[in-house]
Every structure is written in structure tokens, then in C-alpha cells.
Protein backbone atom coordinates (compact mmCIF):
# COMPACT_ATOMS: atom_id res chain seq x y z
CA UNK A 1 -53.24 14.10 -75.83
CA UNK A 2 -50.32 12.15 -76.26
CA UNK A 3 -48.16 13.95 -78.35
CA UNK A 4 -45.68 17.02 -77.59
CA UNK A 5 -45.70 20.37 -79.38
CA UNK A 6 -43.08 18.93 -81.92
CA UNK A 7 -45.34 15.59 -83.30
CA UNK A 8 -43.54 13.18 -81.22
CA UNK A 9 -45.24 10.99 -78.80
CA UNK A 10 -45.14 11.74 -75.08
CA UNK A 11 -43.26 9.10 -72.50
CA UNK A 12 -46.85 7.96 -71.35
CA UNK A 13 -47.78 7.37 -74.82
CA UNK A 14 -44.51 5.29 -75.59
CA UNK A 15 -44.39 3.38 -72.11
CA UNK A 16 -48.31 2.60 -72.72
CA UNK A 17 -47.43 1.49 -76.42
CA UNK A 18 -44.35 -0.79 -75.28
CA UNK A 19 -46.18 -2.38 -73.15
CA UNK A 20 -48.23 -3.77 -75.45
CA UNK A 21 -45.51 -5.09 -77.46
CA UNK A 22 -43.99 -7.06 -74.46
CA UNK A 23 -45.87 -10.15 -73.55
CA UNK A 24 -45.36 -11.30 -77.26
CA UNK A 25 -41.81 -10.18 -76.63
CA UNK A 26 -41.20 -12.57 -73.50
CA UNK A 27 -43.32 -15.28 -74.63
CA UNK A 28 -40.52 -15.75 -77.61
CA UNK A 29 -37.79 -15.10 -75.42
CA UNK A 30 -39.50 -18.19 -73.36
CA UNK A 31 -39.11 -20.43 -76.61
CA UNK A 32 -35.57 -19.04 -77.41
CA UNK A 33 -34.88 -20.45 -73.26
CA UNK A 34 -36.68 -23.61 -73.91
CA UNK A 35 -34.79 -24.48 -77.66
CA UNK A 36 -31.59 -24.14 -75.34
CA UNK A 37 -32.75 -26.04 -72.87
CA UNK A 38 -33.51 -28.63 -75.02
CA UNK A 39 -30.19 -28.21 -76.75
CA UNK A 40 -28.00 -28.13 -73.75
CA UNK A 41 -29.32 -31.48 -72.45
CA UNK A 42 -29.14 -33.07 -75.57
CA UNK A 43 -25.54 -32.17 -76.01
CA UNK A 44 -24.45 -33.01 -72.37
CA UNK A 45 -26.39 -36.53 -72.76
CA UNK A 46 -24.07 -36.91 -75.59
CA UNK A 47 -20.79 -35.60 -73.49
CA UNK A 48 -21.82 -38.37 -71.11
CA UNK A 49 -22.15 -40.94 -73.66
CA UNK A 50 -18.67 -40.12 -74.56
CA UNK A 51 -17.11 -39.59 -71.35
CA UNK A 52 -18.51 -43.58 -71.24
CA UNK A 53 -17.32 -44.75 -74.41
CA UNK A 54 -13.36 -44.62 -75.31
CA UNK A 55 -12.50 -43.44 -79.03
CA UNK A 56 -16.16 -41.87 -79.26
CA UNK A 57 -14.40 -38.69 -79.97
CA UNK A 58 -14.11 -39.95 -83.48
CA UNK A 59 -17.76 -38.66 -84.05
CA UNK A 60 -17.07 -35.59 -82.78
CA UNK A 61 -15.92 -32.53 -85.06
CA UNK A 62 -12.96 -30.66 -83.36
CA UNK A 63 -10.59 -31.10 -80.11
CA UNK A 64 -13.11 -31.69 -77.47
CA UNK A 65 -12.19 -32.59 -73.80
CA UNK A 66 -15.38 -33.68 -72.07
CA UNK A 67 -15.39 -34.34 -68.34
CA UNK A 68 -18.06 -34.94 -65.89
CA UNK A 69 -18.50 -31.92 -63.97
CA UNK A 70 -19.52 -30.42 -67.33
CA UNK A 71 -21.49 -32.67 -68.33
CA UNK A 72 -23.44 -32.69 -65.36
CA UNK A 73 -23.59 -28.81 -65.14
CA UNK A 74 -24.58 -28.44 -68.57
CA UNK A 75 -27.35 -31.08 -67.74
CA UNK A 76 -28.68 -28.71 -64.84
CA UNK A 77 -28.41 -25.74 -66.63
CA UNK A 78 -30.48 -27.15 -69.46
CA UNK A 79 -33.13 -28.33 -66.84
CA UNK A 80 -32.90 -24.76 -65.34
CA UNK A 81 -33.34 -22.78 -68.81
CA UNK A 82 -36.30 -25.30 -69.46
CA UNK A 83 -38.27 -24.52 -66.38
CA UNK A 84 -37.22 -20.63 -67.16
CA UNK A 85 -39.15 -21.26 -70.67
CA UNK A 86 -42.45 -22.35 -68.50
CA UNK A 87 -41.62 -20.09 -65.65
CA UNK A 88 -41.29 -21.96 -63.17
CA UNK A 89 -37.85 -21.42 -62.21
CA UNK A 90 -38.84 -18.08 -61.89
CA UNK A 91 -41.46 -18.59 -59.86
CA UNK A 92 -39.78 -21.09 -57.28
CA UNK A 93 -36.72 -18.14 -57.15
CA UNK A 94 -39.55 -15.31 -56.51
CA UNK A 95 -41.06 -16.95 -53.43
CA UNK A 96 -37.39 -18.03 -52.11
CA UNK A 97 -36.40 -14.53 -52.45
CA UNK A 98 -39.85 -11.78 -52.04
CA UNK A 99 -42.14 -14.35 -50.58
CA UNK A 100 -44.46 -13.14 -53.27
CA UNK A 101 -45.19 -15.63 -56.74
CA UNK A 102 -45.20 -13.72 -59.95
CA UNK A 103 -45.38 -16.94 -62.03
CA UNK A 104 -46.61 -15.18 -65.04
CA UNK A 105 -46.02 -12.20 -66.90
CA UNK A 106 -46.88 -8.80 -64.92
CA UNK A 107 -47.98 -7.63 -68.65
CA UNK A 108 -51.10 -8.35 -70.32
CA UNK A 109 -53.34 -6.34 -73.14
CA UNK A 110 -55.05 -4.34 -71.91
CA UNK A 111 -56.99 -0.76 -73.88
CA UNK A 112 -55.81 2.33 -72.20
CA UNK A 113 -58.41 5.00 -70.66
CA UNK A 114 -58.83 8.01 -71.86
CA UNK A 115 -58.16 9.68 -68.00
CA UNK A 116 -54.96 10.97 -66.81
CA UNK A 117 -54.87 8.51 -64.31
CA UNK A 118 -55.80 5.17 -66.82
CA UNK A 119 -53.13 6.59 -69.06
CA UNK A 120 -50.54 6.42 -65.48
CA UNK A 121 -51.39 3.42 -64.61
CA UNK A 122 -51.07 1.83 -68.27
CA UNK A 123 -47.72 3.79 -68.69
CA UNK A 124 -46.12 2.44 -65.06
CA UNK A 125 -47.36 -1.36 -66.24
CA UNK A 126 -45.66 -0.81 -69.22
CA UNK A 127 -42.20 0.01 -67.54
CA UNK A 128 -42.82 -2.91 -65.39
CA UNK A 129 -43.11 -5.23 -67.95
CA UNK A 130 -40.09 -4.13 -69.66
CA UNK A 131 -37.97 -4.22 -66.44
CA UNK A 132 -39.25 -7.97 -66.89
CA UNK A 133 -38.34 -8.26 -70.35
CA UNK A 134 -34.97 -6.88 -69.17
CA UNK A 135 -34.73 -9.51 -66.41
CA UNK A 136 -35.99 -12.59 -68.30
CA UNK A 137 -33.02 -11.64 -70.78
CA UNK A 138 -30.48 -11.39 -67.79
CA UNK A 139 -30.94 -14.54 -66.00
CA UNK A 140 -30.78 -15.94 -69.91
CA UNK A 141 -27.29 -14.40 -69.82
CA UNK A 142 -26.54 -15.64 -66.76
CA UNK A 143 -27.25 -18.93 -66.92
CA UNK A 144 -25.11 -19.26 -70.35
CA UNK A 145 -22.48 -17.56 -68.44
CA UNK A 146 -22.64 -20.51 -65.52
CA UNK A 147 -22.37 -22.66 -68.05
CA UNK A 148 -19.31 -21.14 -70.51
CA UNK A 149 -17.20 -21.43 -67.10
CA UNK A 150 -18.25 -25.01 -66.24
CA UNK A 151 -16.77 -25.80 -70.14
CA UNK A 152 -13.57 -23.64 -69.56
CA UNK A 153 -14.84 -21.15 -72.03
CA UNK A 154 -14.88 -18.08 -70.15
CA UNK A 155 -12.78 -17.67 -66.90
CA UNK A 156 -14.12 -16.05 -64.00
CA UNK A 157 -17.68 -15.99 -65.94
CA UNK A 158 -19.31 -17.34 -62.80
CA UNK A 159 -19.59 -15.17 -60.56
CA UNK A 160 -20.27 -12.36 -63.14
CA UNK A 161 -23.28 -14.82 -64.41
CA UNK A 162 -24.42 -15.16 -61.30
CA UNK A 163 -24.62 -11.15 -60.93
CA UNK A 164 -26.68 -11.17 -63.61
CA UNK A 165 -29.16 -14.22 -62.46
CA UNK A 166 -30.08 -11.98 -59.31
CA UNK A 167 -29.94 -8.94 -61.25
CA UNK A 168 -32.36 -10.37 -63.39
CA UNK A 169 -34.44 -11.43 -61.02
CA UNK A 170 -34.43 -8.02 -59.49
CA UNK A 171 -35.31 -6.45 -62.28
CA UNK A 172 -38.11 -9.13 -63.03
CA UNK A 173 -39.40 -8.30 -59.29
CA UNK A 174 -38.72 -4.62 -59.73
CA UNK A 175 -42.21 -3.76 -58.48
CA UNK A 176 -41.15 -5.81 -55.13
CA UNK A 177 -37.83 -4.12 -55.40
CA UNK A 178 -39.29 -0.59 -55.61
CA UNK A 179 -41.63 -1.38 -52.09
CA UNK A 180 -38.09 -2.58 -50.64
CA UNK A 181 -36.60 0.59 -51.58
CA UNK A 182 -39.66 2.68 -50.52
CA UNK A 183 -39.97 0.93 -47.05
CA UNK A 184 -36.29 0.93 -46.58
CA UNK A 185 -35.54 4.68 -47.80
CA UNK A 186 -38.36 6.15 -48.93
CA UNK A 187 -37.93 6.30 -51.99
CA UNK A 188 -41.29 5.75 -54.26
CA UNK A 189 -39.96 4.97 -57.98
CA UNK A 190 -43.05 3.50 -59.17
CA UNK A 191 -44.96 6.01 -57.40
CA UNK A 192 -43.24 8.35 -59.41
CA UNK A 193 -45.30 7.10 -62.40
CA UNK A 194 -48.92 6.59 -60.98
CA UNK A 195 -49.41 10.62 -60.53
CA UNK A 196 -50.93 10.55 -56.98
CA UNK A 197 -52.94 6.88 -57.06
């Protein structure tokens, strides 16, 4: 049980085994968000101080032009991928959005049965928690892509960063998402996995 004819594992068996790799997964994905929080709002404190302070750009390496919409978007940003890293931001975005609070990670370890239906239902938490993993890295992207445009970086980066903010928070809500879809359509995808439960 678990294998196919040819050795390799089964989907179940891989799904069941990557979920237990996740919640280590996003909780250092949390610390990556936080060290760039952290980073963002110390270097837009700086931008500020020398927006304030004529010939400060003497301190800075390279050609920077520093003005205070960026500044104050980088500041926001940093505050946003800060509360991302504690997941709250997610949390406060969940309820706006599915009236539901996920506030934690969907994942945690847990030993699989040894039934057909324990196996399911470990197999379907295990693609939830990567569709999490999947949307924790999106709104990640997203939020760096807000913030490239604000600096002049990247043109037209807004509005594909914020694609991938509500992606991402689709995809961290996909089990919400998949009732919408069911209710809406009638389509079950995460029924799909759980075999008739």
C-alpha cells in the first residue's frame, strides 16, 4: 500500500508525505517575510532621513533619487510583509474577503491511518497546505512587486503584483475557494480527493 507496480510511490503517498514537509516550509518562508520587513522599513526610515537632510546622498553608494511617495510605500509595505511573517495580514485579508479566519497554517503533523479513507483525508490536507505554501509565496511576490513600481523599478508591476496578492490569497483559501466553486458550479475539487467522505 502505497507504492505502484513499478516501486514508485503512489500520489496519496506523496501528497501525505509533502504535507508533512510544509509547516516547516511556511514557517521559514514567515522569517524570510519578516527579515524583509524589517529590511524595507529600515531602508525607507533612511530614504526619509535623506529626503530631510540635503547632501545626505554622500553616504549613499550609487545614483539614488529618493522621494516621498516611496518612502512612504516602502514603509507600508514593510509593515505589511511584517504582519504577513505573524499572519496577521493574512488573517485580517481572509475575514475581509471569505468571512472565515484561517490565521494559522491549515497544516499540522499529523500520523496517517492505515484506512483508505485516513490515507484521503491526509493526502487532500496535504494539497491544501501546499496550495498555502503556494499562496504565502505569491502575496510575497506581490508585495515586492507593489513595491519595485513605487521605486520606478519595474513599470506596470502593480497591477501584475496585485494579481498575485489575491491570487495568493486564493490559493491560501483554496479550501474556501473550492466550496465557492462547488456552490456556484458544482464542481467538488477537494471532494475529488476525500473518496466519498
Amino acid at each position: 500500500m502505497g507504492t505502484t507496480v513499478s516501486g514508485f510511490p503512489d500520489l496519496m503517498t506523496v501528497l501525505v508525505n509533502l504535507g508533512n514537509v510544509i509547516p516547516p516550509v511556511i514557517m521559514m518562508m514567515q522569517g524570510i517575510a519578516m527579515t524583509a520587513g524589517v529590511w524595507l522599513t529600515g531602508t525607507a526610515l533612511m530614504e526619509m532621513w535623506c529626503i530631510n537632510n540635503e547632501n545626505s546622498s554622500k553616504h549613499i553608494s550609487g545614483a539614488s533619487r529618493f522621494t516621498y511617495q516611496s518612502a512612504i510605500t516602502q514603509i507600508v509595505i514593510g509593515a505589511i510583509l511584517l504582519s504577513l511573517g505573524t499572519l496577521e495580514l493574512v488573517g485580517i485579508m481572509t475575514r475581509s474577503i471569505s468571512g472565515d479566519f484561517v490565521a494559522s497554517r491549515i497544516m499540522s503533523y499529523q500520523a496517517t491511518g492505515t484506512t483508505m479513507a485516513e490515507r484521503a483525508q491526509a493526502a487532500t490536507q496535504g494539497l491544501l497546505g501546499l496550495m498555502q505554501l503556494v499562496g504565502f509565496c505569491a502575496m510575497f511576490k506581490g508585495w515586492m512587486m507593489i513595491n519595485s513600481r513605487a521605486h520606478g523599478v519595474e513599470s506596470g508591476a502593480a497591477s501584475i503584483g496585485w494579481t498575485f496578492v489575491i491570487g495568493g490569497l486564493a490559493c491560501w483559501n483554496f479550501q474556501w475557494v473550492s466550496d465557492v466553486l462547488n456552490n456556484s458550479i458544482g464542481f467538488n475539487l477537494i471532494g475529488m480527493f476525500n473518496l466519498g467522505q
